[in-house]
Protein backbone atom coordinates (compact mmCIF):
# COMPACT_ATOMS: atom_id res chain seq x y z
CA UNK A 1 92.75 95.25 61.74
CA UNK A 2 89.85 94.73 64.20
CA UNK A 3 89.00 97.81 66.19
CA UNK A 4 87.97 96.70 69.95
CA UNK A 5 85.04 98.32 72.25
CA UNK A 6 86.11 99.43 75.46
CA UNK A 7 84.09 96.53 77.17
CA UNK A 8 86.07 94.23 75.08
CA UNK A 9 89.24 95.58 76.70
CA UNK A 10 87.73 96.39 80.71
CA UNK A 11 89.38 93.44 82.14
CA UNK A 12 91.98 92.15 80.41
CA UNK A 13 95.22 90.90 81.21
CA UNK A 14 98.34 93.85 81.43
CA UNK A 15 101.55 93.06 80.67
CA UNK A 16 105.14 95.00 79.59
CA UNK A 17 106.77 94.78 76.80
CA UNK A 18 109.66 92.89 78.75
CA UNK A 19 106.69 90.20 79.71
CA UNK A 20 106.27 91.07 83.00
CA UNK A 21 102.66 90.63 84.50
CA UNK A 22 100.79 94.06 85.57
CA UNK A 23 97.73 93.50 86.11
CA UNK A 24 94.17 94.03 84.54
CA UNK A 25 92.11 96.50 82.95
CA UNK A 26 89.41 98.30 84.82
CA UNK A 27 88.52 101.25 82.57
CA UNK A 28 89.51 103.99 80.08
CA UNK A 29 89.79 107.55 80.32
CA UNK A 30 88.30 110.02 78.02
CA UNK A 31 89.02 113.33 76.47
CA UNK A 32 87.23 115.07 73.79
CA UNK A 33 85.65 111.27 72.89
CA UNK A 34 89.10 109.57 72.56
CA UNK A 35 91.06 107.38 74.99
CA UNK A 36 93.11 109.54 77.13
CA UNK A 37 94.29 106.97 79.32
CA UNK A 38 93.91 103.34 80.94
CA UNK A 39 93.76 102.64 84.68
CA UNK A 40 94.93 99.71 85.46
CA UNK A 41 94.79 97.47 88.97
CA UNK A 42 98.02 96.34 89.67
CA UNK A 43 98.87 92.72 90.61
CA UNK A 44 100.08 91.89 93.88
CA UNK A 45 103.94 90.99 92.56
CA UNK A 46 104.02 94.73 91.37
CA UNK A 47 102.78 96.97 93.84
CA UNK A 48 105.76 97.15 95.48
CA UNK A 49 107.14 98.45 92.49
CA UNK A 50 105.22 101.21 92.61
CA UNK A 51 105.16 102.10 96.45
CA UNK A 52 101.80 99.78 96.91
CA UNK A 53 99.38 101.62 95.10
CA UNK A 54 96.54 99.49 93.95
CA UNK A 55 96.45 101.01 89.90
CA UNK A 56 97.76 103.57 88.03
CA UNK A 57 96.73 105.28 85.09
CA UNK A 58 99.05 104.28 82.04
CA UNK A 59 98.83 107.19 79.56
CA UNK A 60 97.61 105.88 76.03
CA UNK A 61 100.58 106.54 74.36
CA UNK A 62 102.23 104.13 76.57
CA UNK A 63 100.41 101.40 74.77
CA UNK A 64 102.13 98.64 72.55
CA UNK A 65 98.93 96.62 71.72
CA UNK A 66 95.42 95.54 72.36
CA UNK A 67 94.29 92.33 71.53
CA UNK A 68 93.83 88.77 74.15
CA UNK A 69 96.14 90.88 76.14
CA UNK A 70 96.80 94.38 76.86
CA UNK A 71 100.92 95.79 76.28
CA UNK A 72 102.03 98.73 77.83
CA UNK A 73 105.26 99.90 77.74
CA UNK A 74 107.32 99.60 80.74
CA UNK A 75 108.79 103.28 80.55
CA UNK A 76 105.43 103.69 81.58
CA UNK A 77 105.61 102.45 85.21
CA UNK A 78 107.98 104.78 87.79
CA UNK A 79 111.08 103.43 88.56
CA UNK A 80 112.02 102.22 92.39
CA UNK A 81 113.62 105.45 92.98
CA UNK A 82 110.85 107.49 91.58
CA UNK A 83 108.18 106.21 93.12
CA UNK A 84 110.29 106.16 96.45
CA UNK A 85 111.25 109.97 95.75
CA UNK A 86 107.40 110.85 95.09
CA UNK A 87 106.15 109.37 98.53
CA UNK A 88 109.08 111.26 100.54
CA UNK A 89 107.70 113.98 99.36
């Protein structure tokens, strides 16, 4: 197993783990020197998905795999109704 830098991984392409495009990599979030959490820019198909934010962070948990690509789970990402419920708030 190769272990990536973080500047290997800044800009790469997100996608679920149903194959759905997400968008891309802009940095990592630390804690205590390990990776707390990704944000991610979100591609234009997507955003409305998630009430038109422009990224989100995606816990590292959420993560499937790191390698040309970046897999995240799609659990991950609100639902319609959540993200609806969250900005009627």
């Amino acid at each position: 197993m190769r272990i990536k830098k973080i500047s290997e991984v800044i800009g790469l392409r997100v996608y679920t783990d149903s194959g759905d495009y997400f968008g891309e990599v802009e940095e990592a979030n630390l804690s205590e020197n390990k990776i707390d959490g990704w944000r991610i820019r979100v591609s234009g198909s997507m955003m409305s998905m998630i009430s038109g934010a422009r990224g989100v962070i995606i816990p590292h948990q959420f993560v499937k795999a790191i390698n040309d690509i970046f897999v995240i789970s799609k659990s991950a990402l609100p639902s319609q109704e959540q993200a609806m419920e969250e900005v009627s708030e």
